[in-house]
Protein backbone atom coordinates (compact mmCIF):
# COMPACT_ATOMS: atom_id res chain seq x y z
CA UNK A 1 266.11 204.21 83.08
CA UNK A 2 264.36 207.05 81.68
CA UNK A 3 265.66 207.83 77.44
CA UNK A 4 268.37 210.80 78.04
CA UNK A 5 267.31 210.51 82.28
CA UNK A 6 270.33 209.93 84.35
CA UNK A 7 270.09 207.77 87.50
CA UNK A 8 272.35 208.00 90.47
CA UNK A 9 273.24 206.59 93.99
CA UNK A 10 272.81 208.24 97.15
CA UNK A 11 270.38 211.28 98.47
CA UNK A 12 273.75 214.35 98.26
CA UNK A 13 275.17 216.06 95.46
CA UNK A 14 278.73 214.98 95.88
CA UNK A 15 281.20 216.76 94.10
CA UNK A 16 282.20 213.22 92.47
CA UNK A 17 278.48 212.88 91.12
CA UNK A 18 278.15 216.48 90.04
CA UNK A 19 281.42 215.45 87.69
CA UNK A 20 280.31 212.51 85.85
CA UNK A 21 276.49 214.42 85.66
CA UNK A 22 278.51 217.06 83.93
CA UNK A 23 280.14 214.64 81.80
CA UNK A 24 277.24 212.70 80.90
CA UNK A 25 275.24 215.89 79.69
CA UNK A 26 271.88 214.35 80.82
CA UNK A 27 268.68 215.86 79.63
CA UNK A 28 267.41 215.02 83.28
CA UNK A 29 267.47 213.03 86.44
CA UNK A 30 265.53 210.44 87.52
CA UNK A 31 265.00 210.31 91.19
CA UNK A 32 264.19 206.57 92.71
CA UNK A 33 263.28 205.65 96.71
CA UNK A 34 267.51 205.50 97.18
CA UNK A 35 267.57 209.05 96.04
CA UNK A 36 265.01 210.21 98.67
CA UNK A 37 264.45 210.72 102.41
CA UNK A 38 262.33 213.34 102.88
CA UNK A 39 261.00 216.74 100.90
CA UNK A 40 263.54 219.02 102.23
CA UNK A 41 266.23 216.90 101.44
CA UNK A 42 264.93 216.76 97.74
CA UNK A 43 264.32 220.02 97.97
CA UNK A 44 267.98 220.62 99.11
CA UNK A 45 269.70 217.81 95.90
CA UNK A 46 267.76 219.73 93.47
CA UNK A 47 268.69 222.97 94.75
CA UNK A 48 272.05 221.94 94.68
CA UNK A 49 272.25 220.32 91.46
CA UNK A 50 270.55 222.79 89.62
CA UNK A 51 273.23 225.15 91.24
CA UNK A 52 276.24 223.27 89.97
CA UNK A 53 274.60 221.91 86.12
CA UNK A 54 272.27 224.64 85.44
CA UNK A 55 268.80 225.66 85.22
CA UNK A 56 267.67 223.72 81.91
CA UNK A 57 267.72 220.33 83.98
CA UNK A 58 264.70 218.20 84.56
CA UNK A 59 264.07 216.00 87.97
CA UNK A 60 261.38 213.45 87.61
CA UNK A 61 260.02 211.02 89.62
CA UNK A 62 256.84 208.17 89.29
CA UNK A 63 254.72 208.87 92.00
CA UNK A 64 251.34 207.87 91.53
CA UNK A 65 250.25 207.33 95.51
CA UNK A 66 249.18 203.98 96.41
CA UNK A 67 252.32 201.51 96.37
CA UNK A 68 253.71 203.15 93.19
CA UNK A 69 256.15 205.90 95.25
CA UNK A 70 259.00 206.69 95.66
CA UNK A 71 258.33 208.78 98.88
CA UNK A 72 257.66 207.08 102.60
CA UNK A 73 257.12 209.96 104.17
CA UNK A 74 256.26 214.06 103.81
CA UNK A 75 253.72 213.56 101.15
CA UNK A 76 249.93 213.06 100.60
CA UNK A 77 249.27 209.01 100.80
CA UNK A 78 247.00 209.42 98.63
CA UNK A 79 245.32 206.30 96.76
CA UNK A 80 247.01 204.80 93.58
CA UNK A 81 245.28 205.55 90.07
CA UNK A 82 243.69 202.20 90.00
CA UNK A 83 241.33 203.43 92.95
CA UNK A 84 241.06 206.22 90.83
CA UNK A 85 239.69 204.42 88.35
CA UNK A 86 237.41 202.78 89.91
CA UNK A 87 235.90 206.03 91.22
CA UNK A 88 235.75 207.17 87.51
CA UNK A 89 235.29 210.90 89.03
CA UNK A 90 237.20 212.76 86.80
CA UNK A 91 237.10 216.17 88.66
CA UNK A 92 238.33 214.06 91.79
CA UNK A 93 241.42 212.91 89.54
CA UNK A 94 242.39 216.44 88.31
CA UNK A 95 241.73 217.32 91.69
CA UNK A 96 244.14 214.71 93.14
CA UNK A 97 246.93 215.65 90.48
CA UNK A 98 246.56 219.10 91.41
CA UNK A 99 247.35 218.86 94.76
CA UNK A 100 250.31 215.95 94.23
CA UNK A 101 251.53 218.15 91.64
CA UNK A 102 251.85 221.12 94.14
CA UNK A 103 253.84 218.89 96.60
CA UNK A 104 256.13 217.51 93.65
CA UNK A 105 256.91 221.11 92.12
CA UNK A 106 257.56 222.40 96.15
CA UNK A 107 260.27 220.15 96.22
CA UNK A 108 261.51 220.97 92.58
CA UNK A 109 260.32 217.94 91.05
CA UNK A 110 259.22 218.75 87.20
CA UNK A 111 258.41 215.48 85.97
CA UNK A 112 256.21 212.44 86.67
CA UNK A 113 256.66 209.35 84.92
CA UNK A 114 252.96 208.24 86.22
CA UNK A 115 251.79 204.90 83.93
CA UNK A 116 249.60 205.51 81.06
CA UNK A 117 246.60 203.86 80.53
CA UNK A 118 242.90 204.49 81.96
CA UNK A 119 240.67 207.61 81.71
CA UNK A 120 241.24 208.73 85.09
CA UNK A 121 245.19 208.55 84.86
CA UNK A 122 244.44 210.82 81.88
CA UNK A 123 242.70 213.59 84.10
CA UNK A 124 245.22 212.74 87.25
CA UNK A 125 247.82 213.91 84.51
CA UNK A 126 245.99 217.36 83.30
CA UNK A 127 245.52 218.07 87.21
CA UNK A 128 249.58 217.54 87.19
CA UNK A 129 250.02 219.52 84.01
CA UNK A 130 247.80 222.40 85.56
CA UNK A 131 250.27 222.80 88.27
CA UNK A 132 253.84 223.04 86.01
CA UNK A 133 254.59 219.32 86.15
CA UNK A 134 255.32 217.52 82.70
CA UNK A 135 253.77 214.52 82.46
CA UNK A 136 252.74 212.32 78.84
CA UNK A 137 251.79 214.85 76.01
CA UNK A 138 250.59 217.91 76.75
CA UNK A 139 251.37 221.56 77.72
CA UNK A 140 252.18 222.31 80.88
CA UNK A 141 251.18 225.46 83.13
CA UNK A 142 254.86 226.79 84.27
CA UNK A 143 253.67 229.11 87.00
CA UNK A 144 250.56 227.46 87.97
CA UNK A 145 251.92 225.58 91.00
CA UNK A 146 250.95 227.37 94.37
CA UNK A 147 251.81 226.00 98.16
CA UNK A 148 250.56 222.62 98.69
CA UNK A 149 248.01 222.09 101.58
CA UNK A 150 247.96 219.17 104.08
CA UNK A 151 244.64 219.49 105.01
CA UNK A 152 243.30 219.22 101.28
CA UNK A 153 244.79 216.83 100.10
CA UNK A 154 243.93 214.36 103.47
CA UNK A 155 240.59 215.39 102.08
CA UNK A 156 240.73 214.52 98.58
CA UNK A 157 242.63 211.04 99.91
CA UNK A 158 239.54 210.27 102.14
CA UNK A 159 237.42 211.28 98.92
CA UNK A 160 238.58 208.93 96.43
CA UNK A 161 238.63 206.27 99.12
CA UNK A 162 235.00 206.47 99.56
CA UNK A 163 234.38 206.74 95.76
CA UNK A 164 236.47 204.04 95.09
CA UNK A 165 234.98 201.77 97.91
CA UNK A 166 231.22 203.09 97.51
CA UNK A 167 231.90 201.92 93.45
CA UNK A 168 233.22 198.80 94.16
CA UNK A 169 230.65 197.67 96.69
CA UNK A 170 228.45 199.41 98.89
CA UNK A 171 230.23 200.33 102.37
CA UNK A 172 227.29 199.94 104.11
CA UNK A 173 227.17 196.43 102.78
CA UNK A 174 231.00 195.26 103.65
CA UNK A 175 229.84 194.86 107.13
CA UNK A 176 225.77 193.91 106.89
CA UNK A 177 225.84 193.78 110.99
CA UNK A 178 223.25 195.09 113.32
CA UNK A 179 224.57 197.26 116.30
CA UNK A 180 226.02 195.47 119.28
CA UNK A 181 227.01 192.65 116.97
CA UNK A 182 229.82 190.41 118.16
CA UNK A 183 232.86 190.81 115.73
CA UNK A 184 236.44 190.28 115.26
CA UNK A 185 238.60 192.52 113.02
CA UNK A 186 241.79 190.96 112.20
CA UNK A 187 244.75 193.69 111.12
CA UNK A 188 248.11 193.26 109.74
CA UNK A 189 250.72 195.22 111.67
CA UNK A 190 251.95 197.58 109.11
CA UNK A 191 254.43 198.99 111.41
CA UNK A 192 256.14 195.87 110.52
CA UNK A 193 256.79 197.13 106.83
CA UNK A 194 256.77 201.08 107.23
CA UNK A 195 260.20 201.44 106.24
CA UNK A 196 258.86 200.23 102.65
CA UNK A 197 254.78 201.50 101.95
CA UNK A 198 254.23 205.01 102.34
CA UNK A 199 252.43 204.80 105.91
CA UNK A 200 251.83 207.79 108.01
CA UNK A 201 253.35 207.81 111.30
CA UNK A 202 249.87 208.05 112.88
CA UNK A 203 248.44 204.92 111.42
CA UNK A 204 251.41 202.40 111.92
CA UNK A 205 249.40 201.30 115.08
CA UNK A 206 246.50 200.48 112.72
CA UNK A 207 244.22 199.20 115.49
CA UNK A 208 244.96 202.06 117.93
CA UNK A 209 243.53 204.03 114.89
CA UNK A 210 240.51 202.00 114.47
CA UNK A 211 239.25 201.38 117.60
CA UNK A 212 238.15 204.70 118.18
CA UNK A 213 236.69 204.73 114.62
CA UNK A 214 234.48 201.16 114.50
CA UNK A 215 230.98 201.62 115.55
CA UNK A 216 229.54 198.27 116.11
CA UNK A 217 231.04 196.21 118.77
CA UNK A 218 234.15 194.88 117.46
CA UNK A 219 237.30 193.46 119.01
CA UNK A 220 240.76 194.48 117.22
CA UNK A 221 243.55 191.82 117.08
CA UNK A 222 247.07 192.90 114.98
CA UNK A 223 248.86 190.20 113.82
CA UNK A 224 252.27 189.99 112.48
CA UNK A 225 253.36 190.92 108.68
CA UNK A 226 254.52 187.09 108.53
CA UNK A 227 253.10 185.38 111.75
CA UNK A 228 254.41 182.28 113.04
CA UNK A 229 252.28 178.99 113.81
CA UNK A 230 251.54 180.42 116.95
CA UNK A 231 250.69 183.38 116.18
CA UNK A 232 248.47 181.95 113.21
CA UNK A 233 246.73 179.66 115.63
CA UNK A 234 246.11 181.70 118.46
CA UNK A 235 244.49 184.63 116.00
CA UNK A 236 242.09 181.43 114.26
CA UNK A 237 241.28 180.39 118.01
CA UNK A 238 240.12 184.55 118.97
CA UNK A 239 238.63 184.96 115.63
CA UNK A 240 236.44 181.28 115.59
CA UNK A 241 235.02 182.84 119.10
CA UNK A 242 233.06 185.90 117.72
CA UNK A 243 230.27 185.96 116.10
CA UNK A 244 232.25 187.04 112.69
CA UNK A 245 235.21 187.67 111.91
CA UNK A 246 236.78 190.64 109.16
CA UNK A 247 240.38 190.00 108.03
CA UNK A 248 242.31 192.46 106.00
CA UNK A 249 244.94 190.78 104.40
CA UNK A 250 247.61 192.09 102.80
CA UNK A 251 249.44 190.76 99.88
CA UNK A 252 248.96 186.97 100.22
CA UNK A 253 251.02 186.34 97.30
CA UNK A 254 253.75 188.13 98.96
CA UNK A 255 253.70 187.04 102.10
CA UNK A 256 252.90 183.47 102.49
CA UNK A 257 252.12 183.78 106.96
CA UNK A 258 249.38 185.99 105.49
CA UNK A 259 248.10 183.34 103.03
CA UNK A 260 248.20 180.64 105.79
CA UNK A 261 246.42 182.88 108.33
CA UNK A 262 243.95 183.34 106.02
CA UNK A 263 243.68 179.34 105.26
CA UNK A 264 243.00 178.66 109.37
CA UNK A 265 240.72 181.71 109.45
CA UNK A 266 238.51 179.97 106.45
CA UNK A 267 238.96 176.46 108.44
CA UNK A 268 237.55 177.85 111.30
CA UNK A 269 235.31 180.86 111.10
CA UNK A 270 231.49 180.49 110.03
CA UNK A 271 231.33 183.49 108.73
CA UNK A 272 234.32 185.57 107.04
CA UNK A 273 234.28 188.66 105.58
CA UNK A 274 237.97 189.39 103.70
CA UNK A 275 239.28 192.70 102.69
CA UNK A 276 241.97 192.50 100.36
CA UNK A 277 244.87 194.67 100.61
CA UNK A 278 247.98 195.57 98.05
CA UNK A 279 248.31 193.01 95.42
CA UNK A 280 246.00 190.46 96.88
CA UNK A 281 243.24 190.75 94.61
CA UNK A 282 242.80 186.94 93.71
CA UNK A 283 238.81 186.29 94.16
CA UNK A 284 239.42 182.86 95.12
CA UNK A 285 241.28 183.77 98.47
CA UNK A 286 238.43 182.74 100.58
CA UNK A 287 235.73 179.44 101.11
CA UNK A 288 232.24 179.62 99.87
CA UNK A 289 231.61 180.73 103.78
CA UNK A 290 233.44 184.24 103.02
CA UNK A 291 233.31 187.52 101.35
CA UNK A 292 236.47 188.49 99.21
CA UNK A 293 236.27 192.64 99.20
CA UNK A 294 238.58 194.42 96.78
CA UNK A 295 240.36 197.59 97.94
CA UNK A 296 241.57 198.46 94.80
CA UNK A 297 244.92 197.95 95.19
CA UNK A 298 245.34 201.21 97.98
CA UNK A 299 246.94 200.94 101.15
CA UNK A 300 245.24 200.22 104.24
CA UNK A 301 245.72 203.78 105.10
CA UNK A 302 243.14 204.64 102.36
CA UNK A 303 240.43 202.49 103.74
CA UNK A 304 240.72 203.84 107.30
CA UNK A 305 239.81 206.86 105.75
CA UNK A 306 236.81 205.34 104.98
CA UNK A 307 236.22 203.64 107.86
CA UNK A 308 232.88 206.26 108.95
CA UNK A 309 231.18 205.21 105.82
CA UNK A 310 231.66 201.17 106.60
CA UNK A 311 230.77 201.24 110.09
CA UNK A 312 228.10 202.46 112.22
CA UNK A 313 229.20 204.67 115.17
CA UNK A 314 226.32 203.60 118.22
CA UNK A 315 228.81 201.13 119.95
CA UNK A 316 232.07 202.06 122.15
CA UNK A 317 235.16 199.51 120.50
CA UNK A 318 236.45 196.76 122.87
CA UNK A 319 240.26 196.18 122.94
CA UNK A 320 241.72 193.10 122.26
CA UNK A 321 245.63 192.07 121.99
């Protein structure tokens, strides 16, 4: 818990809450993911709680995109401040805490407890300051907040994505394969865990999303969160029969079906190509056959965004299930 920040259960102001928050003269509350369904509903508890304990109250909340949220839904997904970092564009971060900033103070938020640390989470936090939300040391701009907008900050998501990826490694050399080639793209079904990442609606069905989106000619195959042996060995089997195979794997260390997917997929496949996903960052995940591609730590989400910058477009998608 946040020094002088209360924390509390539920997402309503009871009348029971609003008497020990009155009791417990907080300087502030600290919202967490129990606290929150959606903006209007925060918008609503702060309303209300400001109502009933005054004006002088603070609401914070650590939202710092990527994994590091406290929101699932009605907010920018944008990428967390290690792809930020990576990017090292800091008129892109002040940009990016701009336009969070504007959804947080919409909703009444005035604080974010974002980690300190690298260059880039220094600018993401003037961008926040900019807009009226406190955040480390610094003055704040009270009424420089205006209505946040969708479309922008999609945009500056889909910006630090490419920065982030172009940094890291070229796009253009993730997937070194001439048009026409013969390749398997192996997703995990994120729908299976969208009740606890901050995935937009529209790309649960990750591979419904893609296909459109993937120039050369590549066959999609989702595969389960935490497949069985089955699954595992059916999805080796497809993958062994094209002529390469891409696996984005998320969070190996977390999710040991992903880990021994990935084991059969090195077994089998000649050639490998591995994007890493969430936390699995480990550069030993793959054989000396394989690739091991960081994506900085941001959601899968993130790198669809830059899915026109990794593949060429000359090719119509197959479909595979």
């Amino acid at each position: 818990m946040i020094p002088d920040f209360a924390e509390m259960y539920g997402i309503e102001a009871t009348s029971e809450l609003v008497r020990e928050l009155r009791a417990a003269h907080p300087s502030g509350i600290h919202l967490l993911r129990r606290n929150i369904e959606t903006p209007d509903q925060v918008r609503e508890l702060v309303r209300t709680l400001t109502r009933e304990l005054g004006d002088g109250l603070d609401f914070a909340v650590r939202h710092e995109g990527g994994a590091v949220t406290p929101f699932v839904r009605g907010v920018t997904p944008f990428p967390g401040i290690e792809a930020l970092e990576i990017a090292a564009n800091p008129v892109l971060a002040r940009e990016v805490g701009r336009a969070m900033g504007n959804e947080l103070a919409a909703m009444g938020i005035t604080v974010n407890l974002i980690s300190e640390g690298g260059p880039m989470a220094a600018e993401m936090a003037i961008g926040l300051r900019c807009v009226g939300i406190k955040v480390g040391v610094g003055a704040v701009v009270p009424d420089g907040a205006r209505e946040p907008d969708e479309a922008e900050g999609i945009a500056l998501a889909a910006d630090v994505a490419r920065e982030a990826l172009r940094i890291g490694r070229d796009p253009l050399l993730l997937l070194p394969l001439a048009s026409g080639s013969r390749t398997g793209l192996i997703l995990p079904r994120l729908g299976d865990i969208g009740d606890r990442i901050p995935i937009p609606v529209e790309l649960r069905s990750t591979a419904a999303v893609l296909r459109p989106r993937i120039g050369a000619s590549v066959g999609v195959l989702e595969v389960a969160i935490q497949p069985d042996d089955r699954a595992i060995g059916m999805a080796a089997d497809w993958a062994q029969a094209q002529g390469a195979a891409v696996f984005c794997c998320f969070d190996a260390q977390r999710f040991p079906g992903q880990r021994r997917l990935l084991d059969a997929l090195v077994a089998r496949c000649g050639r490998l190509v591995v994007v890493t996903i969430g936390n699995s960052a480990d550069a030993d995940l793959a054989g000396a056959r394989s690739t091991v591609v960081r994506t900085c730590g941001f959601q899968l989400c993130q790198l669809l965004a830059a899915a026109d910058s990794i593949f060429e477009s000359s090719v119509v998608t197959g479909k595979q299930r």
